[in-house]
PDB file of N, CA and C in Angstrom:
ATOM      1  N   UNK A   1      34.752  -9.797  33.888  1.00  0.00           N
ATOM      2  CA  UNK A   1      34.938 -10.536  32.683  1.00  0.00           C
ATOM      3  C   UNK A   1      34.880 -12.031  32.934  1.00  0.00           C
ATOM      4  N   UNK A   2      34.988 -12.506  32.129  1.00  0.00           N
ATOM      5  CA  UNK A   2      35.164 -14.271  32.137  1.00  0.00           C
ATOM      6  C   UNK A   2      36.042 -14.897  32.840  1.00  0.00           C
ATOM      7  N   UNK A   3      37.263 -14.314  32.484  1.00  0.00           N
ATOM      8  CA  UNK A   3      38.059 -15.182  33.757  1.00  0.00           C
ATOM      9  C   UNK A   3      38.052 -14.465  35.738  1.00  0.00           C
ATOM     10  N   UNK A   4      37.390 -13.645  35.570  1.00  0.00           N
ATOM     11  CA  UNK A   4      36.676 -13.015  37.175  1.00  0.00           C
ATOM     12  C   UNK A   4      36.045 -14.282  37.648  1.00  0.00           C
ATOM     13  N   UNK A   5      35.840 -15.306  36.902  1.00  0.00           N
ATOM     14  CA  UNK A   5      34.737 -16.571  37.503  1.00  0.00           C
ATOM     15  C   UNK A   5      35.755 -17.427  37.790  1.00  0.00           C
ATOM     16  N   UNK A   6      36.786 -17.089  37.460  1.00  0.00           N
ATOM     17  CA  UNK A   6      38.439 -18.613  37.370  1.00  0.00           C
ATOM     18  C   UNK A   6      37.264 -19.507  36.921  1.00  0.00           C
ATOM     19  N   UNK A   7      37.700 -20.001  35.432  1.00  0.00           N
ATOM     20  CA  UNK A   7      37.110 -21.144  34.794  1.00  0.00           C
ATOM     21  C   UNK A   7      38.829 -21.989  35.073  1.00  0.00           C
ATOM     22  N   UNK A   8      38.151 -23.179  34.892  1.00  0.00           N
ATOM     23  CA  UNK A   8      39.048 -24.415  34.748  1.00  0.00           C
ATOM     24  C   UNK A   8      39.666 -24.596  33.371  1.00  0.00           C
ATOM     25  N   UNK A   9      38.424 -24.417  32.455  1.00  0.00           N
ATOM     26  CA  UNK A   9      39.287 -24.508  31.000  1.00  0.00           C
ATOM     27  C   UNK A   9      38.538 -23.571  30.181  1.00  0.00           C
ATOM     28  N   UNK A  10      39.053 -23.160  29.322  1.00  0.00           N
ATOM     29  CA  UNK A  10      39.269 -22.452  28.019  1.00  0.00           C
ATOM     30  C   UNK A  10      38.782 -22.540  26.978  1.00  0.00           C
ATOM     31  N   UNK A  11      37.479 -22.560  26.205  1.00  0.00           N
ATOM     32  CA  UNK A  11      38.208 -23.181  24.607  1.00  0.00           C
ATOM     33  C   UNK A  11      37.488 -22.668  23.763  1.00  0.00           C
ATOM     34  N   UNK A  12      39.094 -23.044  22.659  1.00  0.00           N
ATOM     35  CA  UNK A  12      38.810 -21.521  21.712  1.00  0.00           C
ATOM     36  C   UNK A  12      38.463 -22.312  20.218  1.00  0.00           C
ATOM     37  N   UNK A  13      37.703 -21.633  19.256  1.00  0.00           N
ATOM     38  CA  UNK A  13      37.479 -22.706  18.389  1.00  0.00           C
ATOM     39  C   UNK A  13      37.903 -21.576  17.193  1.00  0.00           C
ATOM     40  N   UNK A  14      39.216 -22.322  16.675  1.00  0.00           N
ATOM     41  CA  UNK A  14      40.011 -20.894  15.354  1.00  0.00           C
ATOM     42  C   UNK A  14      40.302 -19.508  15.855  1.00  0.00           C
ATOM     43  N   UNK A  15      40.917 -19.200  17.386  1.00  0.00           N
ATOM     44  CA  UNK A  15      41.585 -18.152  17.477  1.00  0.00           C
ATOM     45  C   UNK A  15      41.983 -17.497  16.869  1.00  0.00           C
ATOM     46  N   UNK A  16      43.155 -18.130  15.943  1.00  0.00           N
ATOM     47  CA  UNK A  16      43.942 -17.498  15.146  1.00  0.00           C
ATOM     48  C   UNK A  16      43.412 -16.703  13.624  1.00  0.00           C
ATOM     49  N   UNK A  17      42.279 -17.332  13.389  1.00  0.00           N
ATOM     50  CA  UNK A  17      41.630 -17.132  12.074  1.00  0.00           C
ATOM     51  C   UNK A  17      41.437 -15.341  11.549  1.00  0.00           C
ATOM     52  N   UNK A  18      41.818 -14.891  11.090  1.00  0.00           N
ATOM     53  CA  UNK A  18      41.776 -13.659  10.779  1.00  0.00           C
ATOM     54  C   UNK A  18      42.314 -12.856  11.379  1.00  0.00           C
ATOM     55  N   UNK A  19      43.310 -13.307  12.218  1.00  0.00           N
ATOM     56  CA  UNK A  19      44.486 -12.089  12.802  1.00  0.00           C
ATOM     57  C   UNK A  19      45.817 -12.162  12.101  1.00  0.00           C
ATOM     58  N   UNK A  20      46.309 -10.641  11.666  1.00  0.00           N
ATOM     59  CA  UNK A  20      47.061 -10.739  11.353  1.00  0.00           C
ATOM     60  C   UNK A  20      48.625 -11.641  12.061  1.00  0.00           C
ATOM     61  N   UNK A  21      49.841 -11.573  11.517  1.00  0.00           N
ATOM     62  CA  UNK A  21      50.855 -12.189  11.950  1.00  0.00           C
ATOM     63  C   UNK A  21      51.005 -11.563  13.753  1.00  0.00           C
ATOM     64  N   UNK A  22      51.476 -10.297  13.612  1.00  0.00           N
ATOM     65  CA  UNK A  22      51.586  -9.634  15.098  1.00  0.00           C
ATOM     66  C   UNK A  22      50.293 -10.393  15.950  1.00  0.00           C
ATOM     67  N   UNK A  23      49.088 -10.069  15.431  1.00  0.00           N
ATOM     68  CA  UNK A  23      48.268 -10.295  16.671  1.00  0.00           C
ATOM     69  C   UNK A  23      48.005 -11.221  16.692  1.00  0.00           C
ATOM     70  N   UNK A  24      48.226 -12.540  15.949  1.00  0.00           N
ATOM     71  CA  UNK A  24      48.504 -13.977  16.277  1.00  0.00           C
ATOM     72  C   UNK A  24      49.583 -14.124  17.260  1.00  0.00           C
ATOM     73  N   UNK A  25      50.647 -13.665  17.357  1.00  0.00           N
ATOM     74  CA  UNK A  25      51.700 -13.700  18.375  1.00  0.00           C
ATOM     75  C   UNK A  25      51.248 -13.109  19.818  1.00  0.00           C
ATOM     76  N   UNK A  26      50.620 -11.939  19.589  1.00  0.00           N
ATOM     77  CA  UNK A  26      50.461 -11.398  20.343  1.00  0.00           C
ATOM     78  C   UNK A  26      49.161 -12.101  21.580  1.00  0.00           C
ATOM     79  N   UNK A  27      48.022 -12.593  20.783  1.00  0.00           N
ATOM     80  CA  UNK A  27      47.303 -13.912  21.810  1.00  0.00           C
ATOM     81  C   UNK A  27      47.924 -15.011  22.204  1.00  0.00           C
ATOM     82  N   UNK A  28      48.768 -15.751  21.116  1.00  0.00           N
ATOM     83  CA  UNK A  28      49.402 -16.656  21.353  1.00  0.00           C
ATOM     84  C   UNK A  28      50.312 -16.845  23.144  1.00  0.00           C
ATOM     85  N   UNK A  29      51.134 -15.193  22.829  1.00  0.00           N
ATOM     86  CA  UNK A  29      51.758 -14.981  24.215  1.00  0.00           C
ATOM     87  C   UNK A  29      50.618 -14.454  25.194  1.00  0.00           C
ATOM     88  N   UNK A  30      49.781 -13.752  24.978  1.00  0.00           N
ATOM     89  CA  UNK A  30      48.657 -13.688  26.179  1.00  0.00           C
ATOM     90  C   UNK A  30      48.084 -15.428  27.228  1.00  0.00           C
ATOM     91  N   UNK A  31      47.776 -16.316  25.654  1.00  0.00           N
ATOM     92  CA  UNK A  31      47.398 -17.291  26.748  1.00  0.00           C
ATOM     93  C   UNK A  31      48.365 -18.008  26.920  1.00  0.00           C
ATOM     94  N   UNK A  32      49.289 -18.012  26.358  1.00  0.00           N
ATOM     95  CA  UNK A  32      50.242 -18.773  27.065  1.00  0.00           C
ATOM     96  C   UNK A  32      50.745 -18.423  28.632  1.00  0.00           C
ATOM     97  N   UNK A  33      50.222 -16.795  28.860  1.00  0.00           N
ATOM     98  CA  UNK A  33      51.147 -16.642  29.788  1.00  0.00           C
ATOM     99  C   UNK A  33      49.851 -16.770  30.649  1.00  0.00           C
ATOM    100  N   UNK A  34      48.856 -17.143  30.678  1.00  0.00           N
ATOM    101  CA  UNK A  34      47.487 -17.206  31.239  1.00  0.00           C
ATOM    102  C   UNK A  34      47.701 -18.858  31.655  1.00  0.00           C
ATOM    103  N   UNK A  35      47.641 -19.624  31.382  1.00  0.00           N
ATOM    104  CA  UNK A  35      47.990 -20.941  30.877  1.00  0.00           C
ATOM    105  C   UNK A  35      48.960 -21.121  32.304  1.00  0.00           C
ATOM    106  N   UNK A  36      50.584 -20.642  32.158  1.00  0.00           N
ATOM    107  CA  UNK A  36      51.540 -20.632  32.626  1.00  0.00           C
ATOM    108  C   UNK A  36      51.288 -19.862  34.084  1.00  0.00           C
ATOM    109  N   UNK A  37      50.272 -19.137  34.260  1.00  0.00           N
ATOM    110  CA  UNK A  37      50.467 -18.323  35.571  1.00  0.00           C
ATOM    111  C   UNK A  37      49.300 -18.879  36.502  1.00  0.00           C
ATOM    112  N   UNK A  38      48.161 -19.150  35.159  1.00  0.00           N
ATOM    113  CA  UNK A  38      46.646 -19.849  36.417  1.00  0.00           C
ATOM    114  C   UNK A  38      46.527 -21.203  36.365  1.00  0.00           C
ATOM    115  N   UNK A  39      47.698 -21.767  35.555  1.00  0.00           N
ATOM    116  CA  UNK A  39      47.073 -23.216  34.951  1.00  0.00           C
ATOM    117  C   UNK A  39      45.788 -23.771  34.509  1.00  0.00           C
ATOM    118  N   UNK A  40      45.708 -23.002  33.966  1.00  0.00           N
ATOM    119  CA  UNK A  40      44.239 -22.718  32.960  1.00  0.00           C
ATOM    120  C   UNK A  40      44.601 -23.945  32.169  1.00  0.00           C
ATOM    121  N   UNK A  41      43.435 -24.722  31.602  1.00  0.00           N
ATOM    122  CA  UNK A  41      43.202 -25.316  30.669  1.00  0.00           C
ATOM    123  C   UNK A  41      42.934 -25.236  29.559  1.00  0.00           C
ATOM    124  N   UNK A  42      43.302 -25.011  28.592  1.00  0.00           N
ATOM    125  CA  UNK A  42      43.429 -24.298  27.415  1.00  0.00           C
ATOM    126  C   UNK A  42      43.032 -25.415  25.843  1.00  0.00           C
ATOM    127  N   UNK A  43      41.692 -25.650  25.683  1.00  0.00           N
ATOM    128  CA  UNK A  43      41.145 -26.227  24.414  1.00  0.00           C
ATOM    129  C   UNK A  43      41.566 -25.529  23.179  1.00  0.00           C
ATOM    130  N   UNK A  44      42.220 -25.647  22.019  1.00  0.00           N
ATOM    131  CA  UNK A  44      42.162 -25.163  20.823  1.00  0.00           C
ATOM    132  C   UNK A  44      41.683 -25.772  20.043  1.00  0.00           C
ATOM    133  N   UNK A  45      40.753 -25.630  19.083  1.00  0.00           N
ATOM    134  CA  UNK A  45      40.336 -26.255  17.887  1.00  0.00           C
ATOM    135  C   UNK A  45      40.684 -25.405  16.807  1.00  0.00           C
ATOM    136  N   UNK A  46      41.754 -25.837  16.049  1.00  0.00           N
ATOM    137  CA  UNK A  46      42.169 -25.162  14.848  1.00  0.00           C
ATOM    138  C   UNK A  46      42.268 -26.601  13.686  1.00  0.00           C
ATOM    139  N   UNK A  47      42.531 -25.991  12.121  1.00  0.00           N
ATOM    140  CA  UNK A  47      43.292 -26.337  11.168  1.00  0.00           C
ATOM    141  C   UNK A  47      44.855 -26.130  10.546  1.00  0.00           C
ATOM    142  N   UNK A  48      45.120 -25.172  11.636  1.00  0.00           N
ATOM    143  CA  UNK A  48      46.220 -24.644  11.379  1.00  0.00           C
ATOM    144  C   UNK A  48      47.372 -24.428  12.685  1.00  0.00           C
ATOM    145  N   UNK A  49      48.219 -25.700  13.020  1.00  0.00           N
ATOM    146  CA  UNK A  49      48.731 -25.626  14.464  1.00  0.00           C
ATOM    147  C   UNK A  49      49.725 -24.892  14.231  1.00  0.00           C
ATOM    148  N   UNK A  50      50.526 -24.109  12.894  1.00  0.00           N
ATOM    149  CA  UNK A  50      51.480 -23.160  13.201  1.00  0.00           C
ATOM    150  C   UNK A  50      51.319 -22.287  14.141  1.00  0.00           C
ATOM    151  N   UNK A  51      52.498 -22.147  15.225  1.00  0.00           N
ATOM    152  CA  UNK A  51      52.419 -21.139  16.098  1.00  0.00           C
ATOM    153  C   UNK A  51      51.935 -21.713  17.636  1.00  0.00           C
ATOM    154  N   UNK A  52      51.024 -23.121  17.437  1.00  0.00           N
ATOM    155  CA  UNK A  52      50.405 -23.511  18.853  1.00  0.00           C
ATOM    156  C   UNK A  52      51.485 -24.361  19.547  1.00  0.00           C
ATOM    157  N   UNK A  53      52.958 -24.863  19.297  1.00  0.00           N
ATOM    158  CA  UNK A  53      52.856 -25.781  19.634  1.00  0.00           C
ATOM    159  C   UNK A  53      53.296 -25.470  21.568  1.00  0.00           C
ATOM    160  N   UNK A  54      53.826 -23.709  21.690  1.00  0.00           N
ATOM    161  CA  UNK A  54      54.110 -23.495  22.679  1.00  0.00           C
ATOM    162  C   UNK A  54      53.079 -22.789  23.814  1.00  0.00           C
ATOM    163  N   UNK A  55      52.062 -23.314  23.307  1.00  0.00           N
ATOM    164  CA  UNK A  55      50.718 -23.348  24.283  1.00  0.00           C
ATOM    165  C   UNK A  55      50.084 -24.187  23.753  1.00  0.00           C
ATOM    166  N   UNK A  56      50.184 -25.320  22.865  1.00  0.00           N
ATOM    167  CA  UNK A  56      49.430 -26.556  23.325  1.00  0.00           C
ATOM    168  C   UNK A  56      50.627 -27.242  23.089  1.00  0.00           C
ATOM    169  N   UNK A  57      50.685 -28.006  24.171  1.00  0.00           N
ATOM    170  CA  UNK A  57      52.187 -29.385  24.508  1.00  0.00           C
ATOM    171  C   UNK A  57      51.299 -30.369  24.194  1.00  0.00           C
ATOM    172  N   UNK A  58      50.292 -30.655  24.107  1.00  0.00           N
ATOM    173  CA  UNK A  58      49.570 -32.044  23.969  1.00  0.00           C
ATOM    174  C   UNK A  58      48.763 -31.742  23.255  1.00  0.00           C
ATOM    175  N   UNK A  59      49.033 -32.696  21.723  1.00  0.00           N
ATOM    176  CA  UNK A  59      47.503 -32.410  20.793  1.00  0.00           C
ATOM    177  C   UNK A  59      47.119 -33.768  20.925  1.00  0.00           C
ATOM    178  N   UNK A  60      45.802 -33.355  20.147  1.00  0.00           N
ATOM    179  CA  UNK A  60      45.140 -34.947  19.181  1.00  0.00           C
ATOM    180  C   UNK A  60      44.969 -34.299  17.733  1.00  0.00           C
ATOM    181  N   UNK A  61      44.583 -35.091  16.783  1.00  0.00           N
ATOM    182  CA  UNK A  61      43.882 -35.389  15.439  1.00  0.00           C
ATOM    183  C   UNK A  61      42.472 -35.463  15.927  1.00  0.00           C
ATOM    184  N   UNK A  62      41.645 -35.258  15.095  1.00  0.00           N
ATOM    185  CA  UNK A  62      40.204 -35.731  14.850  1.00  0.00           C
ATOM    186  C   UNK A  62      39.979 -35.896  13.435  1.00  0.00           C
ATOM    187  N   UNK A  63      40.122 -37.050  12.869  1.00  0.00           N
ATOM    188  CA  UNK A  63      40.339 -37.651  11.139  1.00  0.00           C
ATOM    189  C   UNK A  63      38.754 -38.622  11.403  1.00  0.00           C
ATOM    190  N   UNK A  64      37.754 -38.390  10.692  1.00  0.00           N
ATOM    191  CA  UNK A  64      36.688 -39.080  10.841  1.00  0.00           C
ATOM    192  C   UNK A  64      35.869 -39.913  11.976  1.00  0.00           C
ATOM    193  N   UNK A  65      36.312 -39.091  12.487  1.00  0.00           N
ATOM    194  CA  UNK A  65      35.232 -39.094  13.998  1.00  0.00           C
ATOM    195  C   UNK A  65      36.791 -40.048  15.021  1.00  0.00           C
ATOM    196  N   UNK A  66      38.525 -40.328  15.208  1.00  0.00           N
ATOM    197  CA  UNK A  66      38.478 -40.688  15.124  1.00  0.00           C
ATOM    198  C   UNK A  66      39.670 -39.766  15.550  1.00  0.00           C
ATOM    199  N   UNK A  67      39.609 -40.037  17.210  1.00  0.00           N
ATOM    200  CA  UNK A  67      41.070 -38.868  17.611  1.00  0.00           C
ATOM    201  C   UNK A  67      42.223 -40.078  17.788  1.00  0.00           C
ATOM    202  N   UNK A  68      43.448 -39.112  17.798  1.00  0.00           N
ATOM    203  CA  UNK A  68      44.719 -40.126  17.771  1.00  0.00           C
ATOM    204  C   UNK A  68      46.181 -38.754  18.077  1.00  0.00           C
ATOM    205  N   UNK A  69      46.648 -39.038  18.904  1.00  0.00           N
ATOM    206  CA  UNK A  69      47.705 -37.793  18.980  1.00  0.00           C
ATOM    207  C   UNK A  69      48.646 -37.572  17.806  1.00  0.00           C
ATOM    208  N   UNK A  70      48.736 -36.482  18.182  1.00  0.00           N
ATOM    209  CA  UNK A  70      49.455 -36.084  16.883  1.00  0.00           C
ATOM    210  C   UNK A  70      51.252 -36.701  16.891  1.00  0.00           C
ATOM    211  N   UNK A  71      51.484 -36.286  15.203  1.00  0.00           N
ATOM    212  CA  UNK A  71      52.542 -36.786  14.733  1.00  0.00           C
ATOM    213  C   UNK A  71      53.867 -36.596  16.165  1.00  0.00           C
ATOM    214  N   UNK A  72      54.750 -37.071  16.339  1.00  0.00           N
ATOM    215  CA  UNK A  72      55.600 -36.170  17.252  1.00  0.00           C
ATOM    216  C   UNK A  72      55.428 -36.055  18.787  1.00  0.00           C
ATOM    217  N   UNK A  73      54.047 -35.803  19.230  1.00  0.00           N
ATOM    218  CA  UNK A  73      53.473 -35.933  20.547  1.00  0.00           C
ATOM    219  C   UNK A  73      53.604 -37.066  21.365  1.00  0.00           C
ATOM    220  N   UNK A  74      54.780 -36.862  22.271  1.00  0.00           N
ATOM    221  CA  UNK A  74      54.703 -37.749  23.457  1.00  0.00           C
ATOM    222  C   UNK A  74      54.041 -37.996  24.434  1.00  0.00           C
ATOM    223  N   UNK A  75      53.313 -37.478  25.059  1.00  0.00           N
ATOM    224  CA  UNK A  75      52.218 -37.077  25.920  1.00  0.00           C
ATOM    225  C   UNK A  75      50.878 -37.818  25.443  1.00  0.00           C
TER     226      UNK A  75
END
């Protein structure tokens, strides 16, 4: 499979999009624990960060071409 190659990073563009509640949790804790065990690099591109913030610790914005970290984000 894909990670048989150990990639460096990850990225997922709307994971979450059409999974129900369970199996949103249920990836959520997969890469997190992927993340946490290979130190994988982990890209998300969503509209919807409910649920990411405990596998992504560091966001940005992208507001018209025109990144800036998010509200809250220390990092």
């Amino acid at each position: 499979g894909l990670l048989a190659r150990s990639p460096q990073a990850l990225i997922l563009d709307e994971p979450l999009a059409g999974l129900d509640a369970a199996s949103q949790r249920g990836l959520l804790r997969l890469l997190s624990d992927l993340r946490r065990n290979t130190g994988l690099t982990v890209v998300v591109i969503s509209h919807d960060f409910v649920g990411l913030e405990e596998l992504c610790p560091r966001t940005l914005n992208l507001s018209d071409g025109v990144l800036t970290p998010a509200v809250g984000d220390v990092s």
